[in-house]
PDB file of N, CA and C in Angstrom:
ATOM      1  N   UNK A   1      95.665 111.260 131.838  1.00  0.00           N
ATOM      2  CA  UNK A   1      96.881 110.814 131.193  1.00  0.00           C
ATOM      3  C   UNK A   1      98.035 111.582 131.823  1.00  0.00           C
ATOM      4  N   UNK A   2      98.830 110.830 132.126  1.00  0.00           N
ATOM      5  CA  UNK A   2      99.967 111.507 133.007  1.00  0.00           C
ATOM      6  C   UNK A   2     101.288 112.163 132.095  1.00  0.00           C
ATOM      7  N   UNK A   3     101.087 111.315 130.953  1.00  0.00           N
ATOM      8  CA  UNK A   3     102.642 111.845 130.500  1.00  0.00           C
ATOM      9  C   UNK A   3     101.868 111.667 128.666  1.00  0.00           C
ATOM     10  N   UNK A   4     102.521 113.218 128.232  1.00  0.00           N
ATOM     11  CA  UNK A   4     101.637 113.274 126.900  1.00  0.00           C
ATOM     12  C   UNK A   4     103.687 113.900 126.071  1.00  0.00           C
ATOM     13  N   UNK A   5     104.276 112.627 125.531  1.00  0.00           N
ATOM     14  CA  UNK A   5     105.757 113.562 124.515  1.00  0.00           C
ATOM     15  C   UNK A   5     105.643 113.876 123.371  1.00  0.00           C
ATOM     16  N   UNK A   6     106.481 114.913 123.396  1.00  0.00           N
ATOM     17  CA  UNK A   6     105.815 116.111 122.448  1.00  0.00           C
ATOM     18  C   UNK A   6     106.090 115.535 121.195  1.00  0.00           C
ATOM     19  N   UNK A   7     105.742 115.863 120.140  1.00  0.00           N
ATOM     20  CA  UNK A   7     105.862 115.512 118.911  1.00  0.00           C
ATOM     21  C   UNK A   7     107.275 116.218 117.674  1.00  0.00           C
ATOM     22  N   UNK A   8     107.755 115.590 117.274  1.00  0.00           N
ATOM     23  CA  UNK A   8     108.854 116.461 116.320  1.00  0.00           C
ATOM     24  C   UNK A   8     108.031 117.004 115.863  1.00  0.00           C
ATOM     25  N   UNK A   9     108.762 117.865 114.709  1.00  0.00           N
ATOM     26  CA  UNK A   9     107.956 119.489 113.825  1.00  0.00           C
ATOM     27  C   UNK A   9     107.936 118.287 112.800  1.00  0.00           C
ATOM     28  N   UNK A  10     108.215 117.186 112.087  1.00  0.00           N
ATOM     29  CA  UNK A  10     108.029 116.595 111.205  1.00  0.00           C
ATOM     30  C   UNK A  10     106.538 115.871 111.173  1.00  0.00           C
ATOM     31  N   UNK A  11     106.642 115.410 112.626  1.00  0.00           N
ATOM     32  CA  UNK A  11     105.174 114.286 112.743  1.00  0.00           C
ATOM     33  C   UNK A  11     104.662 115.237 113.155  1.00  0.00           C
ATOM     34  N   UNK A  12     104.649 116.924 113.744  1.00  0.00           N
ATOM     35  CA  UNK A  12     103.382 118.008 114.000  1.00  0.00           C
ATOM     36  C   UNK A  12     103.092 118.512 112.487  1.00  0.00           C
ATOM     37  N   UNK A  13     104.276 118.923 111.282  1.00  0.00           N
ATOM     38  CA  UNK A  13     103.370 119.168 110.276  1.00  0.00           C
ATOM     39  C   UNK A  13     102.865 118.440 109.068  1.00  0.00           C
ATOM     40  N   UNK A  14     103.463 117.019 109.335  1.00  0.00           N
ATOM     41  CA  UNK A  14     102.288 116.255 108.809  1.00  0.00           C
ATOM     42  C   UNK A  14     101.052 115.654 108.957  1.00  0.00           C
ATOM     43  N   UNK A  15     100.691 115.800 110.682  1.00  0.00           N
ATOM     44  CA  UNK A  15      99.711 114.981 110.944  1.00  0.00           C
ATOM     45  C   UNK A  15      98.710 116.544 110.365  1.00  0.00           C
ATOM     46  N   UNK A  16      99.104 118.043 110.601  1.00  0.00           N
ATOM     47  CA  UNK A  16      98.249 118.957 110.412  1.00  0.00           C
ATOM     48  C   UNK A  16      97.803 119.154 108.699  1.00  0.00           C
ATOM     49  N   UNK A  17      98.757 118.758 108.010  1.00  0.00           N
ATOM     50  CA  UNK A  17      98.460 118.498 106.481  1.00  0.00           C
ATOM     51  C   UNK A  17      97.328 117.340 106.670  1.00  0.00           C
ATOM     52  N   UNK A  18      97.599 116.031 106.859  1.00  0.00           N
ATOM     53  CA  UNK A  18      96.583 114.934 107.144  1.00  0.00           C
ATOM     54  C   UNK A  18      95.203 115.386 107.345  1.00  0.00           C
ATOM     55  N   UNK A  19      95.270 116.743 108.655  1.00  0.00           N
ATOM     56  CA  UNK A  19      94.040 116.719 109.286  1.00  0.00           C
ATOM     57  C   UNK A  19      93.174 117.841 107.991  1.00  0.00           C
ATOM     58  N   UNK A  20      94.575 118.810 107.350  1.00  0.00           N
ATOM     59  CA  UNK A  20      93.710 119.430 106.312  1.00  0.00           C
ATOM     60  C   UNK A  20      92.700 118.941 105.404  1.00  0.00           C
ATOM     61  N   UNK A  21      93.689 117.622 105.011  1.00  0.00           N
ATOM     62  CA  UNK A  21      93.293 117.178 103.874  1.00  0.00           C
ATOM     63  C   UNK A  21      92.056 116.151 103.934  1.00  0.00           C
ATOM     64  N   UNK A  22      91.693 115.950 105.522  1.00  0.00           N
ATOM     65  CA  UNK A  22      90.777 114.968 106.060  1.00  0.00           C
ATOM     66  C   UNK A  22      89.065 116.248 106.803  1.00  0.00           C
ATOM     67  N   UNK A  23      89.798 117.067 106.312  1.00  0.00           N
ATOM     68  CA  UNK A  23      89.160 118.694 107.347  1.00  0.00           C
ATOM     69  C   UNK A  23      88.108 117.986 108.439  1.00  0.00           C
ATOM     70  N   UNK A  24      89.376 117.256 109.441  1.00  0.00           N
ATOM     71  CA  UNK A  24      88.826 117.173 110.758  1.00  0.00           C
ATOM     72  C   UNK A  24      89.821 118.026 111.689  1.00  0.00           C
ATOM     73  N   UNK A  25      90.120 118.147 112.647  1.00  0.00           N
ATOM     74  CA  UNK A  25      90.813 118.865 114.020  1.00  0.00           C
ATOM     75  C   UNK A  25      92.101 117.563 113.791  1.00  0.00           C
ATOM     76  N   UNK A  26      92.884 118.225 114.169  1.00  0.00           N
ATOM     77  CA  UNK A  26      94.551 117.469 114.793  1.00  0.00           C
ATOM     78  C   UNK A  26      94.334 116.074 115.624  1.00  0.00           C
ATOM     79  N   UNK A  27      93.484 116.691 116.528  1.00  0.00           N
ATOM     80  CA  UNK A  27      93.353 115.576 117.606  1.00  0.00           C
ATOM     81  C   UNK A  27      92.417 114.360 116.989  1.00  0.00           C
ATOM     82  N   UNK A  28      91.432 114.394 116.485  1.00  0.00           N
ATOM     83  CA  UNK A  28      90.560 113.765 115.632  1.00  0.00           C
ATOM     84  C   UNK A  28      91.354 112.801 114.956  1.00  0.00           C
ATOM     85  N   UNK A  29      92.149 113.549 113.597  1.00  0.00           N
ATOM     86  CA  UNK A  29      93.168 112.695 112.672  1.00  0.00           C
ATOM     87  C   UNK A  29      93.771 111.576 113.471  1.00  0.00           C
ATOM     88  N   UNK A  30      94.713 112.299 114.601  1.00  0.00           N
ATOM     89  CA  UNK A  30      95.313 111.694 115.588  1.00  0.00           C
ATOM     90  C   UNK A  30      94.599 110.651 115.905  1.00  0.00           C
ATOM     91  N   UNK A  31      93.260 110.847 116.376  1.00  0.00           N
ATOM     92  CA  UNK A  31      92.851 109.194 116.993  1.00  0.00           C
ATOM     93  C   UNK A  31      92.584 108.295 115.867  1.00  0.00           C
ATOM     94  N   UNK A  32      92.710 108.929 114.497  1.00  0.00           N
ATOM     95  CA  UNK A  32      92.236 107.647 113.785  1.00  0.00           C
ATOM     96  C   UNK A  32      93.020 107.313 113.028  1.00  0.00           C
ATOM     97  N   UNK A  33      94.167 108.047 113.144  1.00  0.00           N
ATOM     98  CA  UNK A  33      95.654 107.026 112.670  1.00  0.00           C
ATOM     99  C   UNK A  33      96.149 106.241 113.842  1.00  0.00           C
ATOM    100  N   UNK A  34      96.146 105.961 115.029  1.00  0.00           N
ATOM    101  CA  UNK A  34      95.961 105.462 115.988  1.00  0.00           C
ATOM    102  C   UNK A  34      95.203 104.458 116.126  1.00  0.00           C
ATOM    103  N   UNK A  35      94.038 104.528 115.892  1.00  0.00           N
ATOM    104  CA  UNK A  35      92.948 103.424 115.420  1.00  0.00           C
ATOM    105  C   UNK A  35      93.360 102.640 114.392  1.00  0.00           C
ATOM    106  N   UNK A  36      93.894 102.780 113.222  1.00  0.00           N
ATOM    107  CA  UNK A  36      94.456 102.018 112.365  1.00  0.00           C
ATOM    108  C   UNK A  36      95.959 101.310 112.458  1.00  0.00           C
ATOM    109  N   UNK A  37      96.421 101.499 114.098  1.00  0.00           N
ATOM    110  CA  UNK A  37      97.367 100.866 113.741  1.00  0.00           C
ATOM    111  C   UNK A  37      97.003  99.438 114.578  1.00  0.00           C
ATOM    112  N   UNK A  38      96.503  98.936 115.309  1.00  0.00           N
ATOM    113  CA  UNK A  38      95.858  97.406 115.237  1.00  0.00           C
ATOM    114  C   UNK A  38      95.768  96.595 114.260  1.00  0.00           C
ATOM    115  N   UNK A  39      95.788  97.496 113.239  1.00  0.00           N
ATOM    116  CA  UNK A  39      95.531  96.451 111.709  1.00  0.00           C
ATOM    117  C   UNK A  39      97.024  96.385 111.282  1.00  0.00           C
ATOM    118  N   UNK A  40      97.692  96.886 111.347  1.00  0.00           N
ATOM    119  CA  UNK A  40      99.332  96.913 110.989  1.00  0.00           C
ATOM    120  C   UNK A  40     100.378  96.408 112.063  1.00  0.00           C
ATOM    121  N   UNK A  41     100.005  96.388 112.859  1.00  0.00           N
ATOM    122  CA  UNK A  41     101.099  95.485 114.130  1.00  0.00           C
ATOM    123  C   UNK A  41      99.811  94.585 114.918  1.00  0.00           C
ATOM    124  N   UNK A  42     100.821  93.178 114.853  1.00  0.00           N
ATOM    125  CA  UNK A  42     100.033  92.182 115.918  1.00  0.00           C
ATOM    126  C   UNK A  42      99.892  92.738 117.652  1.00  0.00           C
ATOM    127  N   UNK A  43      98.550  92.865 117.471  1.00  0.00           N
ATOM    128  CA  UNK A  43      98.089  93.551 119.108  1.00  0.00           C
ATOM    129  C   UNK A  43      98.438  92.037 120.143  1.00  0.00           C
ATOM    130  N   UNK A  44      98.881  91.080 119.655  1.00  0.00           N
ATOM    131  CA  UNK A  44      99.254  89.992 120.733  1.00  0.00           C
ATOM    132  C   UNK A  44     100.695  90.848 121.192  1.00  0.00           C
ATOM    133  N   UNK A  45     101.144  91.139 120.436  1.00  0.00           N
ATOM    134  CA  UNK A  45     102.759  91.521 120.333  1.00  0.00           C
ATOM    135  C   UNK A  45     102.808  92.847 121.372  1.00  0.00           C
ATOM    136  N   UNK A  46     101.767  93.691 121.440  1.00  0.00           N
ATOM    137  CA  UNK A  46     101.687  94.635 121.909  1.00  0.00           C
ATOM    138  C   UNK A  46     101.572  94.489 123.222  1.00  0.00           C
ATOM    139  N   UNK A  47     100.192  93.676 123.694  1.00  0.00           N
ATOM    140  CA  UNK A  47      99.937  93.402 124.877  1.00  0.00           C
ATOM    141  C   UNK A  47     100.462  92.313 125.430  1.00  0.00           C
ATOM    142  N   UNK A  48     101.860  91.590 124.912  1.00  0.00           N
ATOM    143  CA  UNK A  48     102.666  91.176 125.784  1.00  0.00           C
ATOM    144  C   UNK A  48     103.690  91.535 126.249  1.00  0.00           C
ATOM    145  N   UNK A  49     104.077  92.828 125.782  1.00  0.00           N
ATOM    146  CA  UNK A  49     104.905  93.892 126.575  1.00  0.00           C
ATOM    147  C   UNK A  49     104.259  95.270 127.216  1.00  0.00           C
ATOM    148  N   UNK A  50     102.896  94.826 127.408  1.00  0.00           N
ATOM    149  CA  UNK A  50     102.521  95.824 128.137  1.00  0.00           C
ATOM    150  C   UNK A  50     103.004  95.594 129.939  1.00  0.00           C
ATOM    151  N   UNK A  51     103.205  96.993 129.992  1.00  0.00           N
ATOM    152  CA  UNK A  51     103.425  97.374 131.448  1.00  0.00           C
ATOM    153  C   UNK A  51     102.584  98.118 132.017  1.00  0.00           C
ATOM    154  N   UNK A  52     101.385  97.871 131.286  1.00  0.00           N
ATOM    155  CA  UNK A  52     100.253  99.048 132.705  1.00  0.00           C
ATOM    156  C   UNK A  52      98.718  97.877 132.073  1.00  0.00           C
ATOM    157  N   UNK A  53      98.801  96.381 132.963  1.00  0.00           N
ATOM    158  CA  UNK A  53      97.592  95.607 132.725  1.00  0.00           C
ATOM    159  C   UNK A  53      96.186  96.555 133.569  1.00  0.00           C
ATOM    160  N   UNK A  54      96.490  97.082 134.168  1.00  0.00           N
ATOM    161  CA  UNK A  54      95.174  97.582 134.243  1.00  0.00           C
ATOM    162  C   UNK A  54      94.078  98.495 133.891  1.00  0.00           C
ATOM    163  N   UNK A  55      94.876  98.844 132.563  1.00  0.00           N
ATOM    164  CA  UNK A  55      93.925 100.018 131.698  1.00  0.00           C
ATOM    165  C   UNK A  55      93.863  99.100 130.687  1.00  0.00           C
ATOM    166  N   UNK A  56      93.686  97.603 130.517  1.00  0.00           N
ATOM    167  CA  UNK A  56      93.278  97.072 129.058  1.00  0.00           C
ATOM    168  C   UNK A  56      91.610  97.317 128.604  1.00  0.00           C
ATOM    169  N   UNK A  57      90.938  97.915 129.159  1.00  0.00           N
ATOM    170  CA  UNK A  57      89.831  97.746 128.669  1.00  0.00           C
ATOM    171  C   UNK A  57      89.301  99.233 128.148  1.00  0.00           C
ATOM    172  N   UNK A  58      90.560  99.869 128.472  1.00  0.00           N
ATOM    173  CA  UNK A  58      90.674 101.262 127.449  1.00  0.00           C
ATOM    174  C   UNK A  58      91.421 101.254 126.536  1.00  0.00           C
ATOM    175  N   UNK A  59      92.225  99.871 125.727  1.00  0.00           N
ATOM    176  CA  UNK A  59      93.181 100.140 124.961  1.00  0.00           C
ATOM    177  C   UNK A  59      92.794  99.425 123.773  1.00  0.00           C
ATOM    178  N   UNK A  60      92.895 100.273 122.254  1.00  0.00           N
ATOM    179  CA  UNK A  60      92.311  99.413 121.241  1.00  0.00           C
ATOM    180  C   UNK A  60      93.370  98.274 121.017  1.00  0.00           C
ATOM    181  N   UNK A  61      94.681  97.898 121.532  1.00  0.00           N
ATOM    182  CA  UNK A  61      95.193  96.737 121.065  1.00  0.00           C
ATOM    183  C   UNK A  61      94.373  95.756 121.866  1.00  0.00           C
ATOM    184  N   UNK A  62      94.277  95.779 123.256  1.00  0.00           N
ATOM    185  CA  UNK A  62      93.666  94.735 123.482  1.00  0.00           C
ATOM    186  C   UNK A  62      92.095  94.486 123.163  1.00  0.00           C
ATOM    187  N   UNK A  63      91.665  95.556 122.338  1.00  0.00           N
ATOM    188  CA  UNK A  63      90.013  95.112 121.967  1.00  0.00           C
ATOM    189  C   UNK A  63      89.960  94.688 120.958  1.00  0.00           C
ATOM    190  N   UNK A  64      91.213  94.879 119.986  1.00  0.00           N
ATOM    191  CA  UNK A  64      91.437  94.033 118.724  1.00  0.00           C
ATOM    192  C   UNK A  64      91.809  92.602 118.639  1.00  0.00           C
ATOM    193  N   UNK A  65      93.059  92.480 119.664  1.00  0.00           N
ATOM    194  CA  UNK A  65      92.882  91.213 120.195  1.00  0.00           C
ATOM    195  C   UNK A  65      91.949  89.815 120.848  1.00  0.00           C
ATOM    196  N   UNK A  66      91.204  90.512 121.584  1.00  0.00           N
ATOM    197  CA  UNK A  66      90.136  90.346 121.910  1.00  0.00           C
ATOM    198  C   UNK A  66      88.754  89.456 120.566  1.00  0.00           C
ATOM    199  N   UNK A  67      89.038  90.532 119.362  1.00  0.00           N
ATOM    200  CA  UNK A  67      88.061  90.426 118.438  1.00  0.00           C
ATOM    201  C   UNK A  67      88.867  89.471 117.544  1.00  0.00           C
ATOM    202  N   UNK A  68      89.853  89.637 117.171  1.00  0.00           N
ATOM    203  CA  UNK A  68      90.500  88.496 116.766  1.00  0.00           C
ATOM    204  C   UNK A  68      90.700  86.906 117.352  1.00  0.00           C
ATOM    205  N   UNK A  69      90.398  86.867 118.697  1.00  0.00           N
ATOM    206  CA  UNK A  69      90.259  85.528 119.226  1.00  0.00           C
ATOM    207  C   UNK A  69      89.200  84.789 118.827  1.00  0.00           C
ATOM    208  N   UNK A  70      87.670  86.260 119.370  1.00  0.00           N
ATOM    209  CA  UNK A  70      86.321  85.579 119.029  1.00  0.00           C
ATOM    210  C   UNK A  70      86.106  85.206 117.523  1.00  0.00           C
ATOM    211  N   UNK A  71      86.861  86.042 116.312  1.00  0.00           N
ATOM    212  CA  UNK A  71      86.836  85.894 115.284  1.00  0.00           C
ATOM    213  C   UNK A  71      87.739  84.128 114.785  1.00  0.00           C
ATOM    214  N   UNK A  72      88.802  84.187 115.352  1.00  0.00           N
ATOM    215  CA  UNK A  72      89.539  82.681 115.281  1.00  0.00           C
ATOM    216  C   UNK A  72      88.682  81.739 115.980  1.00  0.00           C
ATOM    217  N   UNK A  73      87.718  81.981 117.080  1.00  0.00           N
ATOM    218  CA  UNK A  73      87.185  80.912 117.995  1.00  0.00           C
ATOM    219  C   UNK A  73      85.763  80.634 116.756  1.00  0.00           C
ATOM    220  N   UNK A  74      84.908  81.445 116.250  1.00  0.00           N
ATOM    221  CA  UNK A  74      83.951  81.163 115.468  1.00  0.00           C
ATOM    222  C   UNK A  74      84.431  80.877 113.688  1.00  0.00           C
ATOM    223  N   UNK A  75      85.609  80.964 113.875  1.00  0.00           N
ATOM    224  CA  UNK A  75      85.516  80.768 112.054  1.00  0.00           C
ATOM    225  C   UNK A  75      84.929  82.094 111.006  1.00  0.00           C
ATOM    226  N   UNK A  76      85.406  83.305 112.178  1.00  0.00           N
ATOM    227  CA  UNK A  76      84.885  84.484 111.149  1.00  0.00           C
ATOM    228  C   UNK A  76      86.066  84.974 110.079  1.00  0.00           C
TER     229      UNK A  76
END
């Protein structure tokens, strides 16, 4: 990962309350409020302003997308 911006002291001491109150590690919390945001913004929306197509098969918007097609294509 080339470029990691730093976080305000607001979103560093709440995600560390989060991680208390979840008693996993920072980084942990981090990936799984991250993980939950596919369910709160349309990942079509996402990955049509993406500017780096060649890491989609590391990115959970487009694997949500993805699951949402097969899910619209079968009637799940």
């Amino acid at each position: 990962m080339s470029y990691t911006p730093p976080f305000s002291t607001r979103i560093t001491v709440s995600i560390r309350r989060l991680a208390w109150a979840l008693q996993m590690p920072m980084t942990r919390t981090m990936e799984h409020v991250v993980a939950m945001i596919p369910n709160m913004v349309d990942p079509e929306a996402v990955c049509a302003k993406c500017r780096d197509r060649q890491r989609c098969k590391d990115c959970i918007f487009h694997e949500r997308k993805q699951m949402k097609n097969f899910e619209e294509l079968y009637g799940l």
